[in-house]
Protein backbone atom coordinates (compact mmCIF):
# COMPACT_ATOMS: atom_id res chain seq x y z
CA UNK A 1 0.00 0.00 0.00
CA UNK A 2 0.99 3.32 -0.97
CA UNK A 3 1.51 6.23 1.41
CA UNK A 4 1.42 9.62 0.44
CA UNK A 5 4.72 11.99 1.63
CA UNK A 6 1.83 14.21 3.13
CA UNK A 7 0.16 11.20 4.81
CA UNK A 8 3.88 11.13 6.63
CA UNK A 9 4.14 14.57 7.15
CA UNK A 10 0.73 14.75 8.78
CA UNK A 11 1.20 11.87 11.13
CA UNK A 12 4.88 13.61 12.28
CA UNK A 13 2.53 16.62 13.41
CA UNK A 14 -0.43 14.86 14.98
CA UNK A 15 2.52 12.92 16.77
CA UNK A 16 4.37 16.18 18.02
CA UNK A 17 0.81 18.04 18.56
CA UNK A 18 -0.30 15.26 20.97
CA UNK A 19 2.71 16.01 22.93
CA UNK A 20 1.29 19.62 23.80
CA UNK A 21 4.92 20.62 23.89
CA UNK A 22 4.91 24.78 24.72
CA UNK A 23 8.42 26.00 25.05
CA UNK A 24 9.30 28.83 27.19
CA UNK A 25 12.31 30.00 29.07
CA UNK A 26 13.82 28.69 32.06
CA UNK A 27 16.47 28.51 34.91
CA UNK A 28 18.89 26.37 35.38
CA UNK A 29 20.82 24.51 32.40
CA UNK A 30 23.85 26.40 30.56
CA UNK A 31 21.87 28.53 27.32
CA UNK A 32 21.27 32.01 28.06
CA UNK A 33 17.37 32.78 28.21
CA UNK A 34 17.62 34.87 24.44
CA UNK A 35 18.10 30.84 23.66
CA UNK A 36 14.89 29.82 24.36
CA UNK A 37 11.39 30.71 23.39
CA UNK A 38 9.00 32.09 24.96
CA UNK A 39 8.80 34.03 28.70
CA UNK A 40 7.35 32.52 32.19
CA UNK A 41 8.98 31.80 35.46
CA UNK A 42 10.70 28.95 36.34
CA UNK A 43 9.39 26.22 38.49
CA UNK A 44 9.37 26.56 41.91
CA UNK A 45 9.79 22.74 42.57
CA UNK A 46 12.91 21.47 44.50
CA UNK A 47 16.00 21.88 42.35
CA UNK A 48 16.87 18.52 40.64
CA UNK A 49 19.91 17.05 40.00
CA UNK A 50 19.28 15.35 35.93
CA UNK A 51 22.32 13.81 33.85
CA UNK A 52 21.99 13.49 30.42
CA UNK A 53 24.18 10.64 29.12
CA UNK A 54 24.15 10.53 25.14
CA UNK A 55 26.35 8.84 22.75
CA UNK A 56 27.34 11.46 20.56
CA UNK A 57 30.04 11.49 18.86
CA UNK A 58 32.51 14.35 18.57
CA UNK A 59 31.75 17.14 16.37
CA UNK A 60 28.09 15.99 15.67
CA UNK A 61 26.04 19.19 15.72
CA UNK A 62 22.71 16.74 15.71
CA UNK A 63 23.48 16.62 19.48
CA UNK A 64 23.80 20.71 19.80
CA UNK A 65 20.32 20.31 19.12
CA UNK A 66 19.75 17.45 21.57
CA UNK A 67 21.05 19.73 24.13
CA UNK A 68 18.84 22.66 23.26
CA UNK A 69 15.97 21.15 24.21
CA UNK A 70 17.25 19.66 27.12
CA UNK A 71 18.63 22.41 28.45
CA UNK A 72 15.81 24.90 27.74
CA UNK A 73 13.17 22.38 29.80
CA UNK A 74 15.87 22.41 32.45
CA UNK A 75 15.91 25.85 32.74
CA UNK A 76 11.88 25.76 32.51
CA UNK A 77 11.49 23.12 35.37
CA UNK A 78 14.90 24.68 37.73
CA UNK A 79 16.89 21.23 37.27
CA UNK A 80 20.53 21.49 37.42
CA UNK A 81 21.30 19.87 34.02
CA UNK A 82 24.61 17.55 33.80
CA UNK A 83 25.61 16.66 30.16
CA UNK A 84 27.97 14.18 29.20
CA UNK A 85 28.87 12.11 26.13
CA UNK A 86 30.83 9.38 24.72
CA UNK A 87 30.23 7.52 21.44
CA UNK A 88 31.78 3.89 23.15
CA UNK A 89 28.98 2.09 24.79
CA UNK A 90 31.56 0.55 27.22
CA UNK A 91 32.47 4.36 27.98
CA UNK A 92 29.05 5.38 28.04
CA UNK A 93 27.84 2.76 30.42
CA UNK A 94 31.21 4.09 32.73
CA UNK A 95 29.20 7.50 32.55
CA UNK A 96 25.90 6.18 33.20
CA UNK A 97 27.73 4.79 36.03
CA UNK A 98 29.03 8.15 37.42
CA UNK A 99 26.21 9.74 37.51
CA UNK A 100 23.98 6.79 39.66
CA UNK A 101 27.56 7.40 42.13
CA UNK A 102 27.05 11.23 42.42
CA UNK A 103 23.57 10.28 42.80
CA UNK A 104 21.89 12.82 40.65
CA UNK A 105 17.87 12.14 40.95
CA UNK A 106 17.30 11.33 37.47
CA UNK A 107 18.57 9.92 33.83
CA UNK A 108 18.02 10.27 30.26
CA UNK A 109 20.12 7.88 28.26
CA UNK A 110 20.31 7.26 24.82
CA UNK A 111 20.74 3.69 24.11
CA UNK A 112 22.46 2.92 20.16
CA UNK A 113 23.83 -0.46 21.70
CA UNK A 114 22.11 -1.44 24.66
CA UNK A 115 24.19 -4.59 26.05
CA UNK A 116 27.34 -2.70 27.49
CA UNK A 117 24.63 -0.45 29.04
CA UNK A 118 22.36 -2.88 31.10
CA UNK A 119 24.25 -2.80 34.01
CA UNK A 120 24.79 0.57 34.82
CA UNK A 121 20.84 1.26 33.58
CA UNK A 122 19.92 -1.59 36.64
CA UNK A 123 22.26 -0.09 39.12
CA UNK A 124 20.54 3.11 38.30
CA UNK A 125 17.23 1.93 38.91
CA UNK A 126 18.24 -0.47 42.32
CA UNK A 127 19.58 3.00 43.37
CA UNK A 128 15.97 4.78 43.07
CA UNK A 129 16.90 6.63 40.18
CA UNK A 130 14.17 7.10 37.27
CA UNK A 131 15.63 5.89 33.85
CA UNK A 132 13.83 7.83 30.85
CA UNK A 133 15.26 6.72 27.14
CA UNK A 134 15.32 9.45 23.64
CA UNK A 135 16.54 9.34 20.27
CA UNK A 136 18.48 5.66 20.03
CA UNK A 137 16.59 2.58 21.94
CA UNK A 138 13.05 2.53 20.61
CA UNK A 139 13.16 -1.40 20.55
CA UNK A 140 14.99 -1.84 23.77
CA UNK A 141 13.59 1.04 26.18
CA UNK A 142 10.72 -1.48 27.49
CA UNK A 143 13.47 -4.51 27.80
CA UNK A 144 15.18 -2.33 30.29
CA UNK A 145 12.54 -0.72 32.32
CA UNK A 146 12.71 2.79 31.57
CA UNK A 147 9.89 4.72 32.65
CA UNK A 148 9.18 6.42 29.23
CA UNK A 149 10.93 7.05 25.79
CA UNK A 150 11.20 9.92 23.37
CA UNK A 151 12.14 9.32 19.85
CA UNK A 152 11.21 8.03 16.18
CA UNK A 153 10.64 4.31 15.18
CA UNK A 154 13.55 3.80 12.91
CA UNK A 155 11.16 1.57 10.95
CA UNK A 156 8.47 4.06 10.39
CA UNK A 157 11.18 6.85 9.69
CA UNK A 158 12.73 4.46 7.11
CA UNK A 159 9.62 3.20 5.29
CA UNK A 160 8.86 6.77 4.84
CA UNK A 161 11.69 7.38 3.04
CA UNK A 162 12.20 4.66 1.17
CA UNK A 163 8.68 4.94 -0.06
CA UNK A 164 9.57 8.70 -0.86
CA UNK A 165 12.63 7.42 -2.62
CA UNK A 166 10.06 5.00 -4.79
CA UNK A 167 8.40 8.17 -5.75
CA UNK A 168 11.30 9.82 -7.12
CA UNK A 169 11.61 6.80 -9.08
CA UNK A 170 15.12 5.57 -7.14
CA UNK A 171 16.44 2.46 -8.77
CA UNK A 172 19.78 2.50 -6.79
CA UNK A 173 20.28 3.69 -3.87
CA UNK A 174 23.36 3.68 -1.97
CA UNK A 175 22.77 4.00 2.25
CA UNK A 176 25.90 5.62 4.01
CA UNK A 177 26.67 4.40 7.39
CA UNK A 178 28.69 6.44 9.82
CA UNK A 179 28.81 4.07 12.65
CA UNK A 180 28.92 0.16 12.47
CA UNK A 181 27.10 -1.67 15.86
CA UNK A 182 25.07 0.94 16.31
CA UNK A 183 21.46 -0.38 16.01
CA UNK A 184 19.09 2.73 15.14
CA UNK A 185 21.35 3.18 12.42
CA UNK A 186 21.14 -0.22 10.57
CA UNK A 187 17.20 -0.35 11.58
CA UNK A 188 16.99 3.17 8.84
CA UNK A 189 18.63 1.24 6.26
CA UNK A 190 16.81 -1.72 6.22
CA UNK A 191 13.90 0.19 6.37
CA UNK A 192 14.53 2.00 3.87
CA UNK A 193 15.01 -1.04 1.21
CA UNK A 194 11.41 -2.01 2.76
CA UNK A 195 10.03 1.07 1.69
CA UNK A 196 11.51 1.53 -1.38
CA UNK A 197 10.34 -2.16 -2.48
CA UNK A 198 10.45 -4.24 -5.75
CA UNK A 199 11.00 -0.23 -7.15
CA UNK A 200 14.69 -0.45 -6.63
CA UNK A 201 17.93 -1.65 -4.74
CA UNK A 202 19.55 -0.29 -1.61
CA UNK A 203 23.37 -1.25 -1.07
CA UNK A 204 24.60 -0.09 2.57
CA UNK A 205 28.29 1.61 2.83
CA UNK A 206 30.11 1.74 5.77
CA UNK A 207 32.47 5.10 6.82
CA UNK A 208 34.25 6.48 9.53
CA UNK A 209 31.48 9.17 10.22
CA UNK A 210 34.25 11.03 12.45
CA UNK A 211 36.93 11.51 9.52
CA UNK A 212 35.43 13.69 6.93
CA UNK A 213 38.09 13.16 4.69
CA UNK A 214 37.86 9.30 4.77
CA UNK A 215 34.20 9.49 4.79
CA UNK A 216 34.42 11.42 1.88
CA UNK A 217 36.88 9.15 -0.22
CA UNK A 218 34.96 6.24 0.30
CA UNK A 219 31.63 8.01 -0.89
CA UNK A 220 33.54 9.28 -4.12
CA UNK A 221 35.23 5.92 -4.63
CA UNK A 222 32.02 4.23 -4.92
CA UNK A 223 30.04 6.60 -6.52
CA UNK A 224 32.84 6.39 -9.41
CA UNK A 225 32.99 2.78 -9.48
CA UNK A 226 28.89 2.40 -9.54
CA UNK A 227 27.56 4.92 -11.48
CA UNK A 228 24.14 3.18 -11.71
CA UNK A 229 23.83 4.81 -7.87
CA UNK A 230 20.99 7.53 -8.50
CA UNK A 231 20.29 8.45 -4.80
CA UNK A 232 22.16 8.44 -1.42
CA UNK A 233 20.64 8.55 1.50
CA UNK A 234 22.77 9.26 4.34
CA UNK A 235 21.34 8.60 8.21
CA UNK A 236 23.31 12.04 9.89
CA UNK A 237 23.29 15.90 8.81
CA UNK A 238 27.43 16.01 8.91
CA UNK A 239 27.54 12.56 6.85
CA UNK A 240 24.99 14.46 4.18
CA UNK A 241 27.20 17.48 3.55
CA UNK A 242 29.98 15.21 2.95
CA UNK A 243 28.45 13.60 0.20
CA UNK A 244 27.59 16.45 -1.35
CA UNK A 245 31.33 17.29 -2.11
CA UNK A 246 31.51 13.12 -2.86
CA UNK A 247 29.09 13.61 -5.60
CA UNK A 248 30.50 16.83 -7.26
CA UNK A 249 33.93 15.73 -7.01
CA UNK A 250 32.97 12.11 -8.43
CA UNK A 251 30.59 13.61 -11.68
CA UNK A 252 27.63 11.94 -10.57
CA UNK A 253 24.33 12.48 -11.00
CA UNK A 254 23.02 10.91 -7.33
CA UNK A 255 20.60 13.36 -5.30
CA UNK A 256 21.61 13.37 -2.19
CA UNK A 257 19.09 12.83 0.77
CA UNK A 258 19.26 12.60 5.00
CA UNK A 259 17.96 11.53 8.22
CA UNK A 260 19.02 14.37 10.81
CA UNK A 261 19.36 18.51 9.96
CA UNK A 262 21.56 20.86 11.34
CA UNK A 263 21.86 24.82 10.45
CA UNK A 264 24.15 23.94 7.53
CA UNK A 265 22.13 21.23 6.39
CA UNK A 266 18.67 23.00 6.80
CA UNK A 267 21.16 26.05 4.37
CA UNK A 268 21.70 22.87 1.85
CA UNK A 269 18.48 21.88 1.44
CA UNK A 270 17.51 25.61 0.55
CA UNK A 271 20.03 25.62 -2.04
CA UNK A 272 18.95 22.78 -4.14
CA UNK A 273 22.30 20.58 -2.88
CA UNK A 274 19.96 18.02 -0.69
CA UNK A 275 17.03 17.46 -1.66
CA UNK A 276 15.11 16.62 1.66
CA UNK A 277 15.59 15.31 5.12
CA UNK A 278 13.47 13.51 7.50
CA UNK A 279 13.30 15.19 10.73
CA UNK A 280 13.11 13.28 13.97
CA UNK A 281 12.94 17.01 15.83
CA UNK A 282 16.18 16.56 18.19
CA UNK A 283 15.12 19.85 20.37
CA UNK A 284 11.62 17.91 20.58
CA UNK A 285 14.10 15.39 22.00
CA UNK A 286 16.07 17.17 24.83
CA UNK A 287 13.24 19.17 26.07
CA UNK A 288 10.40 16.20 26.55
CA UNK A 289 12.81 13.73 28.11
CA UNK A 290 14.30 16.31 30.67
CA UNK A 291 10.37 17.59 31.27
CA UNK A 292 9.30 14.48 31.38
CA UNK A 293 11.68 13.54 34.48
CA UNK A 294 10.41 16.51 36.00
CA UNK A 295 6.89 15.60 36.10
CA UNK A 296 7.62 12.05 36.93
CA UNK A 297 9.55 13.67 40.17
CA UNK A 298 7.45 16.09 41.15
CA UNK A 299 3.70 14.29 40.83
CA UNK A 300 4.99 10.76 39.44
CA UNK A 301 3.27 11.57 36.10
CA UNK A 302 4.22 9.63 33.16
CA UNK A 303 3.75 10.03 29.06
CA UNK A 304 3.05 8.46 26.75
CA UNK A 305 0.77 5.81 28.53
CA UNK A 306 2.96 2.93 28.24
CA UNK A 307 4.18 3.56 24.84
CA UNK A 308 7.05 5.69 22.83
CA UNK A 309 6.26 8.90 22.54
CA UNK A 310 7.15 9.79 18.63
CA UNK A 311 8.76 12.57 17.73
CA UNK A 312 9.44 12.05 13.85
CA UNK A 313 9.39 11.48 11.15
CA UNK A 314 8.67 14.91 9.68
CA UNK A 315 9.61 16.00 6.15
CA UNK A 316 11.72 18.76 5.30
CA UNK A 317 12.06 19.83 1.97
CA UNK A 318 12.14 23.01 -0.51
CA UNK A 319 8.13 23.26 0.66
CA UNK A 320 8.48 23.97 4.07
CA UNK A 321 12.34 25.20 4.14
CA UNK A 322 11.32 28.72 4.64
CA UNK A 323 9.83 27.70 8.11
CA UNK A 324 12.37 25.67 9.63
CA UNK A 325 15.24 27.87 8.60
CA UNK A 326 14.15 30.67 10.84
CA UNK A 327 14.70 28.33 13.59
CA UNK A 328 17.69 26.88 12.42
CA UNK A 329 19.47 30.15 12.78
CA UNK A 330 18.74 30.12 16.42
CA UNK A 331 19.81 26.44 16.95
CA UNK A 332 16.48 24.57 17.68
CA UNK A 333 16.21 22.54 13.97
């Protein structure tokens, strides 16, 4: 069955509308309050100690975003915000770790490989500490016990655009990975040859998503050696731009499409350079996992009633471009 691109679109909003998500300054957290929208007070709930332990690699500017949103609920909601990172599971478990020692009161965890991660996630919990999953860990968040999750299916996100792809009348399509063992990553690819269907192929690429310059010889290798490849579909905003120099230094013809956005990518898709990106709304991200712990701490209130609360997939493409690049300049698409 065929579903429309505005079908996808629409669902992304109902999805994000549901979440009656009204942003607004705040204390606490490290942005200064011209970073956030809106005006209000902040809460005058006990001050909260929330770590936010992500696996973001260095020089991603998808997790800028991340951190946003997270910091702009914690300055909402007067939680003292702790962020930390580290793309090694075994390193992020150490930091997951940390924080259930300093005993902060609350965690939001991204979880792209969730073995390495178990243990520190149980300690957390046998400590009294509420767990809350975003962005990586849609099919594991339940598994472990968290006590919500805020994210996209990778299988929804995927379908969408490999149907889109169909559309567009793909018939090869190559799908650049940046990070191998990484599960939310693999999940968009494969979903991807599921939506694109009996219209075309999909053949996945690995890289080194944290050396541009590899990353970028591999693309151009391929692309030259292939040159039945008519689309590539990358699954990160910095991974995207990349391939834009890939294709114009390799003569192809490929269009060039993402998963993620960031400032320069939202610029890109203006210009004509990619032609679209599904958004999984990363501020979305930050800001309803960190509010989230806040009401579960304050009045044990929970959403989502037992199930992910979806935050993508949105379209963004030379319709709507106008829109989201007013907030891209101010860092919150």
């Amino acid at each position: 069955m065929k579903t429309s691109r505005r079908g996808f679109r629409t669902t992304a909003l109902l999805a994000v509308a549901a979440l009656g998500l009204a942003a607004c300054s705040s204390s606490g957290g490290a942005q200064d309050d011209e970073d956030t929208a809106g005006g209000g007070e902040a809460a005058s709930t006990p001050k909260y100690k929330v770590a936010l332990v992500t696996h973001a690699s260095s020089g991603d500017t998808f997790w800028d975003i991340v951190r946003k949103g997270a910091e702009a609920a914690a300055k909402k909601d007067g939680i003292e915000l702790q962020y930390v990172n580290n793309d090694n599971a075994s390193q992020q478990a150490t930091l997951i770790q940390n924080a259930v020692d300093s005993k902060v009161d609350a965690i939001a965890v991204t979880m792209p490989n969730v073995g390495p991660l178990t243990a520190s996630i149980a300690n957390a919990q046998s400590a009294g500490i509420p767990v809350i999953g975003l962005n990586a860990g849609y099919n594991d968040w339940k598994e472990q016990n968290l006590i919500g999750y805020f994210g996209q299916d990778e299988a929804i996100a995927g379908q969408a655009g490999g149907a889109r792809l169909a559309e567009e009348g793909a018939k090869k399509v190559l799908c650049v990975i940046q990070t191998q063992g990484q599960s939310q990553l693999e999940d968009r690819c494969k979903a991807i040859t599921t939506g694109l269907g009996a219209a075309g192929t999909v053949e996945n690429i690995y890289v080194n998503g944290t050396d541009a310059a590899a990353t970028q010889s591999t693309i151009t290798a391929k692309l030259q050696q292939d040159t039945s490849i008519d689309h590539v579909i990358t699954l990160g905003a910095p991974i995207a731009l990349i391939a834009v120099d890939s294709v114009r230094e390799s003569g192809s013809a490929a269009k060039i499409a993402t998963f993620d956005t960031n400032g320069e990518l939202v610029a890109a898709i203006k210009d004509g350079s990619v032609a679209w990106a599904i958004d999984q709304q990363p501020y979305l991200q930050g800001y309803e996992a960190i509010d989230a712990l806040w009401l579960y701490l304050t009045n044990a209130n929970t959403l989502g009633g037992g199930e992910a609360v979806l935050t993508g997939p949105a379209f963004i493409d030379s319709e709507n471009i106008d829109a989201v690049s007013e907030y891209a300049k101010a860092g919150t698409r």
